[in-house]
PDB file of N, CA and C in Angstrom:
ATOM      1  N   UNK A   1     105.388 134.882  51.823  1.00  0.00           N
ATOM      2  CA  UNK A   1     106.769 135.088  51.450  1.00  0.00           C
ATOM      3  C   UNK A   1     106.997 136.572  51.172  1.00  0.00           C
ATOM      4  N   UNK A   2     108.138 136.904  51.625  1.00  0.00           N
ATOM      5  CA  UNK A   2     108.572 138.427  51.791  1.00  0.00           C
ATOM      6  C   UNK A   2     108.727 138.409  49.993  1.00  0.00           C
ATOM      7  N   UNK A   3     108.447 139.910  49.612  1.00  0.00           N
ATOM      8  CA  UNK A   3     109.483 140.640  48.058  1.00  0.00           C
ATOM      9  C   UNK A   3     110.815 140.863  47.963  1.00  0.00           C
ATOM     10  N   UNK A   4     111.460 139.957  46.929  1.00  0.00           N
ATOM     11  CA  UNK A   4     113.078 139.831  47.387  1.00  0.00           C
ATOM     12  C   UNK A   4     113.937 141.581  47.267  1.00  0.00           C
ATOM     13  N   UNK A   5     115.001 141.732  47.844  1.00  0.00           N
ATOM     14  CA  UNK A   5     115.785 142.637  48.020  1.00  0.00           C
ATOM     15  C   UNK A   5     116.044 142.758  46.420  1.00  0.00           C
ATOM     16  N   UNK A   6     116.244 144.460  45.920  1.00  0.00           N
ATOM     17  CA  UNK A   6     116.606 144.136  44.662  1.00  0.00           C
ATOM     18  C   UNK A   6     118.187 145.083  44.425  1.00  0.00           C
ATOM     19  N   UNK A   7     119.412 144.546  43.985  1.00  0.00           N
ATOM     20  CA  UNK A   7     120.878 144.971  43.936  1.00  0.00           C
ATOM     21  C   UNK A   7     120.170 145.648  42.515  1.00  0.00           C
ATOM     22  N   UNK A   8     120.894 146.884  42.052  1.00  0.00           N
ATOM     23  CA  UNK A   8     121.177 147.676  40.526  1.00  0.00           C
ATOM     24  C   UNK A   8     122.316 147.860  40.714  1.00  0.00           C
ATOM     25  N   UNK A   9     122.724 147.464  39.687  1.00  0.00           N
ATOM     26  CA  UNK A   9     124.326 147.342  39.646  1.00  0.00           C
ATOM     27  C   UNK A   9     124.926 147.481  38.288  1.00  0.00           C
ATOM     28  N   UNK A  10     125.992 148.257  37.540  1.00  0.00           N
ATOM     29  CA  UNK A  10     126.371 148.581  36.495  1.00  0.00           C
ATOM     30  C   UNK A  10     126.598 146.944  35.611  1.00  0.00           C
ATOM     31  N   UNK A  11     126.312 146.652  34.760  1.00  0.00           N
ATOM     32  CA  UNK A  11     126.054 145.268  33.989  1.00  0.00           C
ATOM     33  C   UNK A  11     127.019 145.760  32.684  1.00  0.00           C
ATOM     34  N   UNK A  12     128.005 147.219  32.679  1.00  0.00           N
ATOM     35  CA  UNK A  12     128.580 147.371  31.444  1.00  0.00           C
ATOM     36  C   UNK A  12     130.155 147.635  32.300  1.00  0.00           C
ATOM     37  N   UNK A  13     130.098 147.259  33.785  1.00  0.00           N
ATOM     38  CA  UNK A  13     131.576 147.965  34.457  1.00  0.00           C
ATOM     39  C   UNK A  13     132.196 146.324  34.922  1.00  0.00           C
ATOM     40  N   UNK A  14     133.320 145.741  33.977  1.00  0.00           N
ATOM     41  CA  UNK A  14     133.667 144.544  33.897  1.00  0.00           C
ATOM     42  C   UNK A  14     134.136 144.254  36.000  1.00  0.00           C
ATOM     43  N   UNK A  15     134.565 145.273  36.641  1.00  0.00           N
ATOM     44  CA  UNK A  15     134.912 144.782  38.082  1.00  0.00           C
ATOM     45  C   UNK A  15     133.280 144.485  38.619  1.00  0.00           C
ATOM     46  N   UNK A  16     132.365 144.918  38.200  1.00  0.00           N
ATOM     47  CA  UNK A  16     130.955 144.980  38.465  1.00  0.00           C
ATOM     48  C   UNK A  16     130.525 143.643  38.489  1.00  0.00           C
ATOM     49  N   UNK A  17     130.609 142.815  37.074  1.00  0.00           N
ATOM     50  CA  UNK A  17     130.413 141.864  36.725  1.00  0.00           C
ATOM     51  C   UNK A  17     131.019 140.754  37.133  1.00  0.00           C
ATOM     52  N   UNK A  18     131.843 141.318  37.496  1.00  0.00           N
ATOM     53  CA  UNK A  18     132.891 139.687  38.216  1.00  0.00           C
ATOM     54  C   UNK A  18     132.184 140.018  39.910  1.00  0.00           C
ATOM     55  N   UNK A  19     132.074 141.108  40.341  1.00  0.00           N
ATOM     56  CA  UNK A  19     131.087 141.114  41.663  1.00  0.00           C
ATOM     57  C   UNK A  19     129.945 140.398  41.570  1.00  0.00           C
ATOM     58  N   UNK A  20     129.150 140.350  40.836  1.00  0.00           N
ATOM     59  CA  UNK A  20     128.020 140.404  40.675  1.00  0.00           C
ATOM     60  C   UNK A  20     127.388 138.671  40.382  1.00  0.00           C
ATOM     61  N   UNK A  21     128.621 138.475  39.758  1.00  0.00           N
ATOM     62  CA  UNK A  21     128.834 137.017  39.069  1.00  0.00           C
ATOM     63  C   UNK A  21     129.298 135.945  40.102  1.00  0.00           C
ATOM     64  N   UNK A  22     129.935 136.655  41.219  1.00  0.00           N
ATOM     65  CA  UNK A  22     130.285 135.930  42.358  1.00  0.00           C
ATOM     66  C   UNK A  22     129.523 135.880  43.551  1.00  0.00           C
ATOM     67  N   UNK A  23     128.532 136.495  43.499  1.00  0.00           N
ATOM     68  CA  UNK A  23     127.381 137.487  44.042  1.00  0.00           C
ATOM     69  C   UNK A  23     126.227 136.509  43.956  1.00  0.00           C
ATOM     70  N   UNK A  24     126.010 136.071  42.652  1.00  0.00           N
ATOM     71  CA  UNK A  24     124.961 135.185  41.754  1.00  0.00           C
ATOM     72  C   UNK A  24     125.018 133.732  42.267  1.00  0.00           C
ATOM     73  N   UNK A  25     126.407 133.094  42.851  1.00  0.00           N
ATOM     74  CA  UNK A  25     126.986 132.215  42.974  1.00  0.00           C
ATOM     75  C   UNK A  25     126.165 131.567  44.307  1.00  0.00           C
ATOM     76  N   UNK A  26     126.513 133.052  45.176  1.00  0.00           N
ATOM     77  CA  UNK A  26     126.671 132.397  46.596  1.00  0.00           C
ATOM     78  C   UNK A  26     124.934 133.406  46.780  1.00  0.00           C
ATOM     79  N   UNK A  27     124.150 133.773  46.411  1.00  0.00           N
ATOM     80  CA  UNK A  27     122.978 134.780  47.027  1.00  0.00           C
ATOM     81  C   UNK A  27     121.904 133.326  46.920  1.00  0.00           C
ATOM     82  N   UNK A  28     121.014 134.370  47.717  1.00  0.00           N
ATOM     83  CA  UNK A  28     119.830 133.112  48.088  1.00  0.00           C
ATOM     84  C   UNK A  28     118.846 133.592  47.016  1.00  0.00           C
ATOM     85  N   UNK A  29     117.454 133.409  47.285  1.00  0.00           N
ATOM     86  CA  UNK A  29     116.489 133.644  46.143  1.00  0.00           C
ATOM     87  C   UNK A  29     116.345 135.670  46.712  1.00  0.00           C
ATOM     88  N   UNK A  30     116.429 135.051  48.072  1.00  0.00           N
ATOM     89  CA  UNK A  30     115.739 136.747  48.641  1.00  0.00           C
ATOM     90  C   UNK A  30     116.449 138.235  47.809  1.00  0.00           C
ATOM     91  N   UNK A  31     117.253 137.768  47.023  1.00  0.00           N
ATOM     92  CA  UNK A  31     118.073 138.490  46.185  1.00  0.00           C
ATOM     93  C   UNK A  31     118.263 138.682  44.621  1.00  0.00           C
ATOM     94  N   UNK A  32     117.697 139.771  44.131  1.00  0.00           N
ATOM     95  CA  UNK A  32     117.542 139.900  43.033  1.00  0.00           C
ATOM     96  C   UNK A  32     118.974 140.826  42.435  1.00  0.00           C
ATOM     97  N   UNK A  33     119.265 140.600  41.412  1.00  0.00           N
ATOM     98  CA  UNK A  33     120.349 141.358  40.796  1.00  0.00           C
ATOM     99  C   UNK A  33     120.047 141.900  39.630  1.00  0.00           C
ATOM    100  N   UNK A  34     120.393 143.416  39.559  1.00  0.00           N
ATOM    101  CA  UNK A  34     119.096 144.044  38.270  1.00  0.00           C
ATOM    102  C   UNK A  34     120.354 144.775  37.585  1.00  0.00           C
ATOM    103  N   UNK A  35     120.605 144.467  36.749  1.00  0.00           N
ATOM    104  CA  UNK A  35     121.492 144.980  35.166  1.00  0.00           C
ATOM    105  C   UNK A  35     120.819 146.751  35.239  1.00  0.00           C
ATOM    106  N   UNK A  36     121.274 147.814  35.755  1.00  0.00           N
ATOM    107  CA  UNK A  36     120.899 149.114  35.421  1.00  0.00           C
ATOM    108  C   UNK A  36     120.707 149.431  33.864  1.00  0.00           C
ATOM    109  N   UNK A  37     121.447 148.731  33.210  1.00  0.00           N
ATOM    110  CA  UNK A  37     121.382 148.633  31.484  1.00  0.00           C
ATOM    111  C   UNK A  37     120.109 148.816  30.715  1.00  0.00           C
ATOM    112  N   UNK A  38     119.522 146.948  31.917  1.00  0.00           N
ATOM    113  CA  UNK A  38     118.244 146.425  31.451  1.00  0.00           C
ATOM    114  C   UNK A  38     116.931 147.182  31.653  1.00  0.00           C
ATOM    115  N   UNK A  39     116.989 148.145  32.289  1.00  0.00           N
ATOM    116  CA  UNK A  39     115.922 149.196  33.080  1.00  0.00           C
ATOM    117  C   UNK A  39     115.445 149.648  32.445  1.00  0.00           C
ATOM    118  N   UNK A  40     113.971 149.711  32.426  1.00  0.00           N
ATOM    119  CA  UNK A  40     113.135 151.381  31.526  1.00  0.00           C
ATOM    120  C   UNK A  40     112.878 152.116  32.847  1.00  0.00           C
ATOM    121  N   UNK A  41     113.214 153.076  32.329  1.00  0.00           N
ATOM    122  CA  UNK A  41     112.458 154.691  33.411  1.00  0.00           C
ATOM    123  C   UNK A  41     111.634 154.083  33.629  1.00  0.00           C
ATOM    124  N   UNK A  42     111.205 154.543  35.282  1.00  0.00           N
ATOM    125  CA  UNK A  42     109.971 154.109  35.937  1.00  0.00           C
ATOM    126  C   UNK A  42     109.661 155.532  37.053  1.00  0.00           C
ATOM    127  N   UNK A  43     109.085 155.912  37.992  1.00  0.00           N
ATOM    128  CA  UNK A  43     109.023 156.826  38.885  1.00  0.00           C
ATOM    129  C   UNK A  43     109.291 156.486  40.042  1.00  0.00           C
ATOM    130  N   UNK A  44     109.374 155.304  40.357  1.00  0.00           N
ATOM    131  CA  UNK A  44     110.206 154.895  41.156  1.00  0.00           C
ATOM    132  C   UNK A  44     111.606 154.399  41.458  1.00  0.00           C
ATOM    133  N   UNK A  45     111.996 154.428  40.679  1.00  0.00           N
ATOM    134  CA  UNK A  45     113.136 154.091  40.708  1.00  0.00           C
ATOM    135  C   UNK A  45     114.278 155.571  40.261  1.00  0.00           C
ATOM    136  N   UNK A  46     115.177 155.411  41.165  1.00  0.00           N
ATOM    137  CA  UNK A  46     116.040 156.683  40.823  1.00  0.00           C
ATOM    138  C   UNK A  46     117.158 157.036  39.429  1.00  0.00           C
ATOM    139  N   UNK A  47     117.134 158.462  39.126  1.00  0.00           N
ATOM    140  CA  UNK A  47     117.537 158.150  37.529  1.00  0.00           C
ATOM    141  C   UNK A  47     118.834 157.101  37.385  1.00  0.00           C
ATOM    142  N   UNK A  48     118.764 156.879  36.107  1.00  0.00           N
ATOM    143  CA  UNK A  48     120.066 155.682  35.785  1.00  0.00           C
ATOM    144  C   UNK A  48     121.462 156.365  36.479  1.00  0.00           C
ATOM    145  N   UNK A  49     121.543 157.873  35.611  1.00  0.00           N
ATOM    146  CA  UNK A  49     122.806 158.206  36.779  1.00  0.00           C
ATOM    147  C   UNK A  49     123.330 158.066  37.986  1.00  0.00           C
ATOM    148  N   UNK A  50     122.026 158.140  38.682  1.00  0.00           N
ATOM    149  CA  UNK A  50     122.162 157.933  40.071  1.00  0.00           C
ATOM    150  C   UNK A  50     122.370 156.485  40.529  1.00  0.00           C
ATOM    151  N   UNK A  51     122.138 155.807  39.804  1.00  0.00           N
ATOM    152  CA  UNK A  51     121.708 154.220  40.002  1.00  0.00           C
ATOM    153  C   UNK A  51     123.302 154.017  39.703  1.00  0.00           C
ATOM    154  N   UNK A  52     123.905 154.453  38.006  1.00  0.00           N
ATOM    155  CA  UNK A  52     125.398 154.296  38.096  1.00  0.00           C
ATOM    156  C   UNK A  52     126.235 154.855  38.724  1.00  0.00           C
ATOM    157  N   UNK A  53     126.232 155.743  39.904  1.00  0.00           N
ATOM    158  CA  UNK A  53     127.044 156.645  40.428  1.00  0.00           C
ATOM    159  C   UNK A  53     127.651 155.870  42.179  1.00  0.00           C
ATOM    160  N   UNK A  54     126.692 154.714  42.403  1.00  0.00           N
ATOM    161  CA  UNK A  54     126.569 153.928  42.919  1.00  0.00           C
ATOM    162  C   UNK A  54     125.419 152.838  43.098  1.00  0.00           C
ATOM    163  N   UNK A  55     126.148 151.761  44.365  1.00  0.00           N
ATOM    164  CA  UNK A  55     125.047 150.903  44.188  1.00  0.00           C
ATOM    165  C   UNK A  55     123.774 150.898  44.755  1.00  0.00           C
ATOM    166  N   UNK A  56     122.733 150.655  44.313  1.00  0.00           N
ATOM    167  CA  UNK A  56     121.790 150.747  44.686  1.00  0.00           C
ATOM    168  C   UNK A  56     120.657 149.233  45.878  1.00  0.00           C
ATOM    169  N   UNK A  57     120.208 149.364  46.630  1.00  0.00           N
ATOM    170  CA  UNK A  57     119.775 148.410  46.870  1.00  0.00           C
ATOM    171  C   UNK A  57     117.955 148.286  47.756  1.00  0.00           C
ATOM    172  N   UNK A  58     117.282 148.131  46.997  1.00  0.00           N
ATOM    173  CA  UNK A  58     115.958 148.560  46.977  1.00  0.00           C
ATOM    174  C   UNK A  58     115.034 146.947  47.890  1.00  0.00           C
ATOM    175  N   UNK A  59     114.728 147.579  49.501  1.00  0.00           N
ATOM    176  CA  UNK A  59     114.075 146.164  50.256  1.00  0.00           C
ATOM    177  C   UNK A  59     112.710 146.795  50.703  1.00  0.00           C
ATOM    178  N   UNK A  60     111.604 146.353  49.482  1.00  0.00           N
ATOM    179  CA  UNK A  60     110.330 147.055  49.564  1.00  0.00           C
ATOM    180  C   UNK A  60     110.586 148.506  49.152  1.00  0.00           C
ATOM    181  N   UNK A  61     110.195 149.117  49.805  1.00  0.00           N
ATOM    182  CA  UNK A  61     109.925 150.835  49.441  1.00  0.00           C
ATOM    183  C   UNK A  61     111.205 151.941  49.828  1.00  0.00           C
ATOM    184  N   UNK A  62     112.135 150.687  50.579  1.00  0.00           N
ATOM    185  CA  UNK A  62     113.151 151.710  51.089  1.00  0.00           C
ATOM    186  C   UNK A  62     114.197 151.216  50.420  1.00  0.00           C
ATOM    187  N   UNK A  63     115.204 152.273  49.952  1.00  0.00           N
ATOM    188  CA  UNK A  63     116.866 152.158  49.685  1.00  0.00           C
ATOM    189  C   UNK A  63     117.600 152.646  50.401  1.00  0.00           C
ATOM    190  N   UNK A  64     118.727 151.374  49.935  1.00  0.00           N
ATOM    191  CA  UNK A  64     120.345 151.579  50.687  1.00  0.00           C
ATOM    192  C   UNK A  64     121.134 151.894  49.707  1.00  0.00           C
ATOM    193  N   UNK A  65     121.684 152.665  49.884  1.00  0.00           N
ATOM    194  CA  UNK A  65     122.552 152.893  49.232  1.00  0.00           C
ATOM    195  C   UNK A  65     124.520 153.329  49.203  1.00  0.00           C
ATOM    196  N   UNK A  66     125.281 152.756  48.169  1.00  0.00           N
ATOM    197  CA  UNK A  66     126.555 152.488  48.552  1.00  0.00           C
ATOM    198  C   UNK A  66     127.348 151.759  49.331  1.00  0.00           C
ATOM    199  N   UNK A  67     128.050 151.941  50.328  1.00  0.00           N
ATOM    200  CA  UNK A  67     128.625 150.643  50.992  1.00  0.00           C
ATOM    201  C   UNK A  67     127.506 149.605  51.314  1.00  0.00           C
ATOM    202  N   UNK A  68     126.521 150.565  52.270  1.00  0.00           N
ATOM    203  CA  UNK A  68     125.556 150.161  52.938  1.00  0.00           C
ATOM    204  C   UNK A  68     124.560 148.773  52.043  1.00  0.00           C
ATOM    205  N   UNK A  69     124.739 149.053  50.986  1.00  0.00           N
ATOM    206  CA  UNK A  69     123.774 148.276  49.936  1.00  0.00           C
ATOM    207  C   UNK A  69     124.519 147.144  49.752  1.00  0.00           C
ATOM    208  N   UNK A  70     125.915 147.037  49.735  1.00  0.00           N
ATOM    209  CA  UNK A  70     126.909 146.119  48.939  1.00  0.00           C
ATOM    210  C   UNK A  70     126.267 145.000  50.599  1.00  0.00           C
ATOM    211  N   UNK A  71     127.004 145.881  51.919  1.00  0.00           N
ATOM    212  CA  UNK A  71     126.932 145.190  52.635  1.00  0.00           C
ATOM    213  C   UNK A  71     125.287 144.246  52.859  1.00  0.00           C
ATOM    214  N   UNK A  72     124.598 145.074  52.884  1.00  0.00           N
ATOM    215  CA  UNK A  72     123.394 144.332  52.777  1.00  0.00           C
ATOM    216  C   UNK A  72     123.001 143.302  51.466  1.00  0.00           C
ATOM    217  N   UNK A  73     123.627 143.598  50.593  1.00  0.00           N
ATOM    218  CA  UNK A  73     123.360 142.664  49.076  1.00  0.00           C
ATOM    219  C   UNK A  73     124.334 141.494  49.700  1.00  0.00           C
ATOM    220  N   UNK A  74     125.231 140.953  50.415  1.00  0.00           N
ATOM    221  CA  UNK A  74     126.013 140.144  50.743  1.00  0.00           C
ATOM    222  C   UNK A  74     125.359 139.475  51.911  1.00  0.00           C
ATOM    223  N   UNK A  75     124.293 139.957  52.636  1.00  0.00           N
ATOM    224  CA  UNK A  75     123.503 139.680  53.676  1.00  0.00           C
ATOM    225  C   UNK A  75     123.012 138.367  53.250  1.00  0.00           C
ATOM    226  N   UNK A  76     122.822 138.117  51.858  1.00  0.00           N
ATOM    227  CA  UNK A  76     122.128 136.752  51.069  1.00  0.00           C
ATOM    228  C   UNK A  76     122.469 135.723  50.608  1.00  0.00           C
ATOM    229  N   UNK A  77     123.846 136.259  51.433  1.00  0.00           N
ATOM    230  CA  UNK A  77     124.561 134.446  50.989  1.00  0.00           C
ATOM    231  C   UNK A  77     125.375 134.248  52.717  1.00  0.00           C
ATOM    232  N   UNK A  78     125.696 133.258  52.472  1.00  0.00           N
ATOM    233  CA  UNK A  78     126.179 132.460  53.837  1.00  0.00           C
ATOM    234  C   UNK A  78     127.629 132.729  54.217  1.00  0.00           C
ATOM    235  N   UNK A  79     128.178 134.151  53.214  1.00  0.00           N
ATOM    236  CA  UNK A  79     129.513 134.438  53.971  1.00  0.00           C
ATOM    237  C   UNK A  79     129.509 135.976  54.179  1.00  0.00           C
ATOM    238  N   UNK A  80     127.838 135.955  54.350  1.00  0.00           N
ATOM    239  CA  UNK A  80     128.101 137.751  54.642  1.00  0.00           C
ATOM    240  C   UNK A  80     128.173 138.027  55.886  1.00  0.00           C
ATOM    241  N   UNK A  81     128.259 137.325  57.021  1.00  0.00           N
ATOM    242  CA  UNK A  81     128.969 137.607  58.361  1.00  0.00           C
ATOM    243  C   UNK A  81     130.030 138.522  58.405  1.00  0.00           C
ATOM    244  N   UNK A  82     131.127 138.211  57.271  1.00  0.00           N
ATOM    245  CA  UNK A  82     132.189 138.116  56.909  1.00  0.00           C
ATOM    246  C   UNK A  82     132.413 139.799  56.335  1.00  0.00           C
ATOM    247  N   UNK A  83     131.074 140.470  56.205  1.00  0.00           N
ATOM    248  CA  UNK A  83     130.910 141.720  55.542  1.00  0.00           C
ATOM    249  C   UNK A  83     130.509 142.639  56.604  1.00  0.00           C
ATOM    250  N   UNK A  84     129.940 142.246  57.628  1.00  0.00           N
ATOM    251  CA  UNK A  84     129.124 143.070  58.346  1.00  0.00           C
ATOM    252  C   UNK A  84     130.627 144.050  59.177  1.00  0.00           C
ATOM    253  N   UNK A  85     131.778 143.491  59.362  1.00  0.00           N
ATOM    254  CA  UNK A  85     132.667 144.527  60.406  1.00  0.00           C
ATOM    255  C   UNK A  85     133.103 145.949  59.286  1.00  0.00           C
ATOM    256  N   UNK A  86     132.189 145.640  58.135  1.00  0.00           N
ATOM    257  CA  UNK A  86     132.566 147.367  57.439  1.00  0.00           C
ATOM    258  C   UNK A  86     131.932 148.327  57.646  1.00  0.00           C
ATOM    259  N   UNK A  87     130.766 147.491  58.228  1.00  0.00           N
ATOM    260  CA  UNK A  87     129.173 148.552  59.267  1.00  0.00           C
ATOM    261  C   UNK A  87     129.924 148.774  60.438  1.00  0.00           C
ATOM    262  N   UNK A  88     130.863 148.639  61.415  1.00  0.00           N
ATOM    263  CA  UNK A  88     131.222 148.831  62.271  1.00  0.00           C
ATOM    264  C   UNK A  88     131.737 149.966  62.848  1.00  0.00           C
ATOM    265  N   UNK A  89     131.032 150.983  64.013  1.00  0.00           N
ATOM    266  CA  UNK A  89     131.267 152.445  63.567  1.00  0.00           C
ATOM    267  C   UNK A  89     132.836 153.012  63.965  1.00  0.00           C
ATOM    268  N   UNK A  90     133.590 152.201  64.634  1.00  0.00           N
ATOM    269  CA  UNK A  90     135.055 152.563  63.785  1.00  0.00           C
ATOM    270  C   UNK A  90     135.638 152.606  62.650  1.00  0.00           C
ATOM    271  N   UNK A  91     134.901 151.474  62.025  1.00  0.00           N
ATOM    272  CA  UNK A  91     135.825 150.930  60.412  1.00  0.00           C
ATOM    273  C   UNK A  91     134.576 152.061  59.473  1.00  0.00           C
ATOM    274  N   UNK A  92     133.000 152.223  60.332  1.00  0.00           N
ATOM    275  CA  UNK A  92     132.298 152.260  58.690  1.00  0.00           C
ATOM    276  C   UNK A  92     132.830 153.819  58.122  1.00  0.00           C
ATOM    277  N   UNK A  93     132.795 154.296  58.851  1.00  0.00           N
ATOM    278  CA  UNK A  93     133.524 156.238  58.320  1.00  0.00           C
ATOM    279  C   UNK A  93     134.374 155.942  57.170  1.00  0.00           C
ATOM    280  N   UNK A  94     135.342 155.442  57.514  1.00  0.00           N
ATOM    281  CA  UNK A  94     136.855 155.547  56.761  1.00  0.00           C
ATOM    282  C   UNK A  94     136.656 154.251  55.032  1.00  0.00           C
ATOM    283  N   UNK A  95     135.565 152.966  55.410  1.00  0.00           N
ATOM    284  CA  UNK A  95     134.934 152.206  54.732  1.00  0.00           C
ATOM    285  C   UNK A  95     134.075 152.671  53.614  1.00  0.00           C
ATOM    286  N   UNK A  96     133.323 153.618  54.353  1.00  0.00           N
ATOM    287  CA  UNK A  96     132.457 154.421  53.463  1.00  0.00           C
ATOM    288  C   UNK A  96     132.999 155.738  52.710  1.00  0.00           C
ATOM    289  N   UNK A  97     133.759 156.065  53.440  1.00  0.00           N
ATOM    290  CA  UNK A  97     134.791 157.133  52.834  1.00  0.00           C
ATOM    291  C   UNK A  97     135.492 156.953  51.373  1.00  0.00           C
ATOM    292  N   UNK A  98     136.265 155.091  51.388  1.00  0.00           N
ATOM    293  CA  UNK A  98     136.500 154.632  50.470  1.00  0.00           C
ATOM    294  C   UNK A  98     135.671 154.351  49.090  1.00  0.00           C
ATOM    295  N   UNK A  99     134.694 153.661  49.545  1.00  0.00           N
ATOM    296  CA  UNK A  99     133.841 153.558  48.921  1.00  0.00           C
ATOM    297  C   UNK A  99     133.281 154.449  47.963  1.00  0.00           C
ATOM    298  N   UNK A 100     132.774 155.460  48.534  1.00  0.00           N
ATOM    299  CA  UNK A 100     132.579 156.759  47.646  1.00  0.00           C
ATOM    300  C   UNK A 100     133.739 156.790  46.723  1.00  0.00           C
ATOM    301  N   UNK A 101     134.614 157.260  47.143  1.00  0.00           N
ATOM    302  CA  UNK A 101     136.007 157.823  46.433  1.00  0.00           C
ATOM    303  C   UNK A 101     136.014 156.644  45.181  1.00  0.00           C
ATOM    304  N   UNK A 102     136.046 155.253  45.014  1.00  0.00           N
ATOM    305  CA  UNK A 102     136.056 154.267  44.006  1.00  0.00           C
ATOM    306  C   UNK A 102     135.465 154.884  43.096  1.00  0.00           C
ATOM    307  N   UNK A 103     133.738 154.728  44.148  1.00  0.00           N
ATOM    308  CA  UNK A 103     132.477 155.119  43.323  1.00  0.00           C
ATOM    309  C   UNK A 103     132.718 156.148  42.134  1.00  0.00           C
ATOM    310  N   UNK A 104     132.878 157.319  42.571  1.00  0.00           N
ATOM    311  CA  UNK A 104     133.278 158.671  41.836  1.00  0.00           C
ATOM    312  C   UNK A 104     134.346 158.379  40.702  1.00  0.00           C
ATOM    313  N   UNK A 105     135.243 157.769  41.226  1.00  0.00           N
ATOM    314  CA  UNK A 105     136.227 157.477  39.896  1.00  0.00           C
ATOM    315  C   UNK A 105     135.800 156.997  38.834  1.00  0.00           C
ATOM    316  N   UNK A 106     135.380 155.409  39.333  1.00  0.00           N
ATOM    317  CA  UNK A 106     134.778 154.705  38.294  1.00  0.00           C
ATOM    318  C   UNK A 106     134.020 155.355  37.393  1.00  0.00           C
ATOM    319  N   UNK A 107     132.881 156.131  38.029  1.00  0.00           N
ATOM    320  CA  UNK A 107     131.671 156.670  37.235  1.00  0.00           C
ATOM    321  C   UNK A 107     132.170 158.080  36.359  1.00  0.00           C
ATOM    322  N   UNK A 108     133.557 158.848  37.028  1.00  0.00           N
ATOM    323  CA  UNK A 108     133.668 159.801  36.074  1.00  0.00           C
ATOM    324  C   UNK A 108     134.720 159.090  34.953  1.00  0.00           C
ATOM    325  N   UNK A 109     135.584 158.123  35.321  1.00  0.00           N
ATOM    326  CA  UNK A 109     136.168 156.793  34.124  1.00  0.00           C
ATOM    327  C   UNK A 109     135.589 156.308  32.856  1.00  0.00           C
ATOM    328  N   UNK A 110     134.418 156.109  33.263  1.00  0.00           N
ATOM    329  CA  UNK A 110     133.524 155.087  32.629  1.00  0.00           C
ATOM    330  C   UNK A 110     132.515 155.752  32.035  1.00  0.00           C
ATOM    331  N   UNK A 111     132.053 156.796  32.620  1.00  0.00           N
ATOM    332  CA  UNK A 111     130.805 158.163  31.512  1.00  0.00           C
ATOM    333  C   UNK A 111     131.254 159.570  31.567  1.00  0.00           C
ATOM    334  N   UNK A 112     132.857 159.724  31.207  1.00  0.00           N
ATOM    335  CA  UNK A 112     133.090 160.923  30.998  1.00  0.00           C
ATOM    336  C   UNK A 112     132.378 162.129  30.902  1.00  0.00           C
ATOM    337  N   UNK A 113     131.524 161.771  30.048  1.00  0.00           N
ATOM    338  CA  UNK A 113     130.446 162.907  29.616  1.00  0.00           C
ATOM    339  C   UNK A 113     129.347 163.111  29.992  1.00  0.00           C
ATOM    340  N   UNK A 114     129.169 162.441  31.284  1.00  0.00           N
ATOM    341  CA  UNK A 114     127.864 162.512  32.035  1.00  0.00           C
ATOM    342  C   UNK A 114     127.482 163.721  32.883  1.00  0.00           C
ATOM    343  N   UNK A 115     129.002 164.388  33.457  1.00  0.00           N
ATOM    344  CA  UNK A 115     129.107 165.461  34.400  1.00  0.00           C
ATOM    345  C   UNK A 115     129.321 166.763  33.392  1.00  0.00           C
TER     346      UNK A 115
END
């Protein structure tokens, strides 16, 4: 048996939690969902900032990260078909474009004092 995919995901950003919670619902086992909260420093893993600045998504030794992660964290339930046309290289530019831009808000919203 493969090592499941692991999502880090903000566990203190309430739109996070209703993702995450709906996420929990429909994901298979191959999918782990990790509270950035719950974390101790490790050397592998990238600092918490970075982890809150977006999402993170760790399959074995390699990360995805941001859209790319969401889309792949949705890969684990049975309506992520339904996710894959944001990888699509017309839509993913302008997709990922968005994405960021949320990202950044949220995180300068939510830890003012981090930057």
């Amino acid at each position: 048996m493969t090592e499941p995919d692991i999502l880090y995901y903000d566990g203190d950003c309430a739109l996070c939690q209703r993702e995450m919670a709906h996420l929990a619902r429909l994901k298979s086992d191959q999918l782990v969902l990790q509270n950035i909260h719950d974390l101790e420093p490790a050397a592998d893993i990238p600092s918490r900032e970075s982890l809150l600045k977006s999402l993170h998504l760790r399959r074995g030794g390699a990360w995805t990260v941001g859209l790319d992660a969401n889309i792949a964290a949705w890969q684990h339930t049975r309506i992520g078909v339904f996710w894959r046309w944001l990888s699509w290289p017309i839509v993913k530019p302008a997709a990922s474009w968005l994405y960021q831009q949320w990202a950044q808000r949220r995180f300068a919203k939510r830890y003012p004092t981090s930057e």
